[in-house]
Protein backbone atom coordinates (compact mmCIF):
# COMPACT_ATOMS: atom_id res chain seq x y z
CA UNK A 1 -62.75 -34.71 29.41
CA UNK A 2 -61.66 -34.20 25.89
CA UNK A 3 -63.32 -36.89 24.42
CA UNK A 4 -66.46 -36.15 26.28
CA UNK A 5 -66.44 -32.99 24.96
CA UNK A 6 -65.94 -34.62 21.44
CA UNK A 7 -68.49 -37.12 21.56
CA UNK A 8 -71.25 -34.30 22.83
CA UNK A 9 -70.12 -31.89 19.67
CA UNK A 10 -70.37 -34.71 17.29
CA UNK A 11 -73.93 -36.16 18.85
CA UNK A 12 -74.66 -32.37 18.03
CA UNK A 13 -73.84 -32.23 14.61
CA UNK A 14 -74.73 -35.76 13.76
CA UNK A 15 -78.70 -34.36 14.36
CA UNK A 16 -78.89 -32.04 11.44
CA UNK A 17 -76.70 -34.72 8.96
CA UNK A 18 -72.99 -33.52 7.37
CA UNK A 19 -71.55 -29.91 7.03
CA UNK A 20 -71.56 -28.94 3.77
CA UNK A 21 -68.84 -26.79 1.95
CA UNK A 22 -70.19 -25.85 -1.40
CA UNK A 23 -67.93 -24.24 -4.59
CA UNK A 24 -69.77 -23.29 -7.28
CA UNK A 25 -68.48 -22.30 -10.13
CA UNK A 26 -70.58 -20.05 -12.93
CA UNK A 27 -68.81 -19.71 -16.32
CA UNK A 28 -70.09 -17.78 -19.21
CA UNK A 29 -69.87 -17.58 -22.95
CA UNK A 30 -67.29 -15.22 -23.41
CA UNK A 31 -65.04 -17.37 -20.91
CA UNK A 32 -66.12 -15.13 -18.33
CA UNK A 33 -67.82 -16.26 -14.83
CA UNK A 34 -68.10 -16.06 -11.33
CA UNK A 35 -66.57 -18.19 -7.96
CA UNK A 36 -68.29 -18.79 -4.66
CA UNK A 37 -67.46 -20.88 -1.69
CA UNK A 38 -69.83 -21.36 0.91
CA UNK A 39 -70.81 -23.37 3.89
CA UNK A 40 -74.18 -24.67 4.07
CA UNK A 41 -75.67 -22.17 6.89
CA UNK A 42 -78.05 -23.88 9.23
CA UNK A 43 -75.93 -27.31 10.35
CA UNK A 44 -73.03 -25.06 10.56
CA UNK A 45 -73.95 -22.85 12.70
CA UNK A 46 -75.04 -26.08 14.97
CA UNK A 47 -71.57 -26.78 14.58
CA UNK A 48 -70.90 -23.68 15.71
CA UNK A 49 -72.96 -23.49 18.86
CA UNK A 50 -71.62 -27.18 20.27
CA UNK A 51 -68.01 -25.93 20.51
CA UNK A 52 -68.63 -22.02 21.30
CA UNK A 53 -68.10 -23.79 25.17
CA UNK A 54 -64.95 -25.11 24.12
CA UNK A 55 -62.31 -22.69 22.80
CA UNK A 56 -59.74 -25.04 22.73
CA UNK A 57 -61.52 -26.54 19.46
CA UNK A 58 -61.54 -23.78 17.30
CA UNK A 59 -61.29 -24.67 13.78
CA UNK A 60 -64.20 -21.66 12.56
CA UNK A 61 -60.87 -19.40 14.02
CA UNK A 62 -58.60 -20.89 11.16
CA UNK A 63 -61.25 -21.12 8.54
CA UNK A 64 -62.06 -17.35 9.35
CA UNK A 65 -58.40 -16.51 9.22
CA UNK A 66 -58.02 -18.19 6.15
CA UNK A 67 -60.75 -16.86 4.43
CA UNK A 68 -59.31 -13.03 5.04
CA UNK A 69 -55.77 -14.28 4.11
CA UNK A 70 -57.65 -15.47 0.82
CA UNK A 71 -59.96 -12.21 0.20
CA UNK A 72 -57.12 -9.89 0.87
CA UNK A 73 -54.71 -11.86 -2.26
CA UNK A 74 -57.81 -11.98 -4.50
CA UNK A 75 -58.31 -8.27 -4.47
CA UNK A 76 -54.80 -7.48 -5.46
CA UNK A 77 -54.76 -9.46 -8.34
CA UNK A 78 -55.62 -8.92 -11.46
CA UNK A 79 -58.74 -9.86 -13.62
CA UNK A 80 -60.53 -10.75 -10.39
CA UNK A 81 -63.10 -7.85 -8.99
CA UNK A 82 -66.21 -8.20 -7.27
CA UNK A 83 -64.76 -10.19 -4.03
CA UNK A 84 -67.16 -10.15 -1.22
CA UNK A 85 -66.64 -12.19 2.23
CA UNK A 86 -68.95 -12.86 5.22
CA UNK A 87 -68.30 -15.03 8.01
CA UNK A 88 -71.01 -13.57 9.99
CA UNK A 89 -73.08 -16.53 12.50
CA UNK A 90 -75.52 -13.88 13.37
CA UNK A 91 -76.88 -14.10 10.18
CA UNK A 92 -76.17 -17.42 8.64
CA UNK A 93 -73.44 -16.08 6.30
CA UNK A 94 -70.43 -17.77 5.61
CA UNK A 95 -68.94 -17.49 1.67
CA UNK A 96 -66.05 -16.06 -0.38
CA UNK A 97 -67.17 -15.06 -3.99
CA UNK A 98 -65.23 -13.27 -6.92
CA UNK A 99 -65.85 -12.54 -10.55
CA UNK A 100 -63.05 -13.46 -13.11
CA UNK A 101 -62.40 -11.81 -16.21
CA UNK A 102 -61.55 -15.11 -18.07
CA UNK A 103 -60.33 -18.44 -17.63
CA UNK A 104 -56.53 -17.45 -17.49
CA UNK A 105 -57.62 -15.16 -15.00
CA UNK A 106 -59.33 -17.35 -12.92
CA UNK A 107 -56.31 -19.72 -13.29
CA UNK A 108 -53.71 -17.34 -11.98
CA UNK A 109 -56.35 -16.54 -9.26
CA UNK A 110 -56.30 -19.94 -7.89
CA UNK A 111 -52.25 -20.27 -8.06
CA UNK A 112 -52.53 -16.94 -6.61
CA UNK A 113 -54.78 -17.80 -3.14
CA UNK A 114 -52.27 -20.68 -2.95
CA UNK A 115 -48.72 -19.30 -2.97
CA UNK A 116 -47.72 -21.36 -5.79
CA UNK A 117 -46.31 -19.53 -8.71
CA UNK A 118 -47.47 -20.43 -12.34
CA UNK A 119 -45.09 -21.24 -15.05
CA UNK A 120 -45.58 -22.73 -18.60
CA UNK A 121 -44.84 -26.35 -17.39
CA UNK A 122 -47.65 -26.00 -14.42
CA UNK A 123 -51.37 -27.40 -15.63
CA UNK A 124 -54.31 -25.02 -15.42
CA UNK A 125 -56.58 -25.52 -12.77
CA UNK A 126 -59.27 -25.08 -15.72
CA UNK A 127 -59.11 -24.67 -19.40
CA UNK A 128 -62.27 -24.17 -21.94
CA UNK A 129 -62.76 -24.44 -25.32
CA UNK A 130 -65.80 -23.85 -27.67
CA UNK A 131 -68.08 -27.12 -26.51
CA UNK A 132 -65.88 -28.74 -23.99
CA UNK A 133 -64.69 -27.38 -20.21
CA UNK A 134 -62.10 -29.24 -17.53
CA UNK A 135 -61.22 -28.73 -14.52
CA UNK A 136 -58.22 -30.68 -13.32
CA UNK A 137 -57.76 -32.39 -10.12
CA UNK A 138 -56.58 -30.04 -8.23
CA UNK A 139 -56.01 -31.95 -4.41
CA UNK A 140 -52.28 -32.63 -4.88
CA UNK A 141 -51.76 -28.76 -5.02
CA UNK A 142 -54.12 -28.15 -1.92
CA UNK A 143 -52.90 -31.18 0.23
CA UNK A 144 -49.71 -29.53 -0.42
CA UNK A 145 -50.80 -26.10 0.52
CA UNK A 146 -52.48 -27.42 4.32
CA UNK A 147 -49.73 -29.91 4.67
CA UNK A 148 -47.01 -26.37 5.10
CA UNK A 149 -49.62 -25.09 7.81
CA UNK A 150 -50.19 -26.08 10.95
CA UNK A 151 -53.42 -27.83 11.47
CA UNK A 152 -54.47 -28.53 15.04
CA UNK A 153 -55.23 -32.67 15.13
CA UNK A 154 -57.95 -31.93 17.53
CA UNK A 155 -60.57 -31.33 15.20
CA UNK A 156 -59.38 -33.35 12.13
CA UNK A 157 -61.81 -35.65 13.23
CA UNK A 158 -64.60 -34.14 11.95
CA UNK A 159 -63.36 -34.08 8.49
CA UNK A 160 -65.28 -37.16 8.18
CA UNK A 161 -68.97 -35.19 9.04
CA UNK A 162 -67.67 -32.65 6.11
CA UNK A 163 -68.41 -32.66 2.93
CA UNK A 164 -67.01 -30.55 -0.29
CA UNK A 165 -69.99 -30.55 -3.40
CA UNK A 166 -68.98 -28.70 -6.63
CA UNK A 167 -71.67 -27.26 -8.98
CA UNK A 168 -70.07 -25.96 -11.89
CA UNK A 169 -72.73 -23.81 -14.08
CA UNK A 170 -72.23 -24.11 -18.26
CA UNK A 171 -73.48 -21.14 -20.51
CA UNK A 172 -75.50 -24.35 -22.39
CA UNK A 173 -76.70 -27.68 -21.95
CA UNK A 174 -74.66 -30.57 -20.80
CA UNK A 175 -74.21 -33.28 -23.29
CA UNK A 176 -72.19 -35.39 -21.05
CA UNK A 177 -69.49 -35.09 -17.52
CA UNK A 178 -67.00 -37.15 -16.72
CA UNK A 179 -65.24 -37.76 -13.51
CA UNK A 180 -65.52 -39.07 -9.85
CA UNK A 181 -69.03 -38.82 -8.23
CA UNK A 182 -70.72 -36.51 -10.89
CA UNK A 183 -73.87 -35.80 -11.84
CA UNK A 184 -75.70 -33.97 -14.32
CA UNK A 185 -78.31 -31.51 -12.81
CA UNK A 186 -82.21 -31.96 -13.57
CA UNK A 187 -82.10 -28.80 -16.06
CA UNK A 188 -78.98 -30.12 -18.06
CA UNK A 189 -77.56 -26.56 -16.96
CA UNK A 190 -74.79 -27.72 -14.56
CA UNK A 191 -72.66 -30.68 -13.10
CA UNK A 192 -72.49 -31.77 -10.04
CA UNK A 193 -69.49 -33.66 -7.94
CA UNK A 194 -69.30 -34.43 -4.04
CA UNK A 195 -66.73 -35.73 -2.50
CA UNK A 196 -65.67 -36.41 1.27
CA UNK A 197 -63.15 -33.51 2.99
CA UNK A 198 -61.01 -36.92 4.31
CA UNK A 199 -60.40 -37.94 0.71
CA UNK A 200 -58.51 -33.86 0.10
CA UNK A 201 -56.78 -34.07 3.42
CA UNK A 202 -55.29 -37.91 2.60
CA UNK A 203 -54.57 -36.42 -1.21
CA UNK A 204 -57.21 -39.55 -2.37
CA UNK A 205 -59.89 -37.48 -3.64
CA UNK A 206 -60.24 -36.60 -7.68
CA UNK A 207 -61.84 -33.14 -8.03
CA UNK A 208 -60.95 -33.62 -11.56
CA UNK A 209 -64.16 -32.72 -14.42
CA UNK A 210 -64.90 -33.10 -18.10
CA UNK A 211 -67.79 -31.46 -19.41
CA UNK A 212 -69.00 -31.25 -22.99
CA UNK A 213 -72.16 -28.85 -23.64
């Protein structure tokens, strides 16, 4: 019965092509910049409507839970304002986005959402200087983070029809980007990297960027 049920939500989703889980990343001049994370609305809530039948596949429950967990540490820190959060499938809305006051800030924000406490030997998820930007690879600290929760095997099958895309928005034009699977945009205005979710769950993925503008 299981894999029936499987085989009928993946037929389902396998119509309308991959789910999509988009960060995008603005930064400006002055260092400041914003963060969203977002899931790309229409083949998710397909997703969505194949399993509402079947409650004992619930992975939009722990995404939703985790989101709040999330929202709730980014609005007690500090240098982060602005957090907004929808997970609403009536209308199509499913992001978490905050402003950061500078790069530090958003650095301590990310150790923050993670439970992993900075010191001066730990590397910044992202440092800037005047023409250049990185963003380190940061999938051993994540696989880390979902390997001390409990993830319900059921649905880890599906990591395969999900995606993760980063855009990450410069305050000029790209000269040049470095790293796995990136592209420069059309405009010159932003990179682009996309990577499987199976490559962050096995810890095989590089999320890491270098940007010059």
């Amino acid at each position: 019965m299981k894999i029936h049920v499987l085989v009928v939500i993946l037929g389902s989703v396998l119509l309308t092509g991959c789910i999509e889980i988009v960060e995008k990343i603005t930064v400006h001049k002055n260092s400041s910049g914003t963060v969203k994370y977002s899931i790309e609305p229409g083949k998710f809530s397909t997703f969505l409507t194949a399993m509402r039948d079947y409650t004992y596949i619930s992975p939009m429950e722990d995404w939703e839970k985790q989101m709040v967990i999330f929202t709730d540490k980014l609005r007690k820190l500090d240098g982060i304002d602005s957090v907004e959060y929808s997970f609403n499938p009536e209308k199509n809305e499913y992001f978490l986005k905050f402003c950061f006051r500078n790069i530090t800030d958003l650095n301590d924000a990310i150790y923050g959402i993670l439970d992993y406490k900075k010191n001066v030997f730990s590397p910044d998820f992202m440092k800037m200087s005047r023409h250049r930007l990185e963003r380190k690879n940061f999938v051993p600290m994540l696989h880390r983070y979902l390997e001390q929760r409990s993830i319900d095997s059921t649905y880890l099958g599906f990591a395969e029809l999900i995606s993760f895309k980063t855009i990450i928005e410069m305050p000029g034009k790209l000269k040049k980007a470095n790293g796995d699977n990136c592209l420069i945009s059309a405009d010159g205005g932003s990179v682009i990297q996309a990577h499987k979710i199976t490559g962050i769950l096995e810890n095989s993925a590089d999320l890491g960027i270098k940007i010059r503008y």
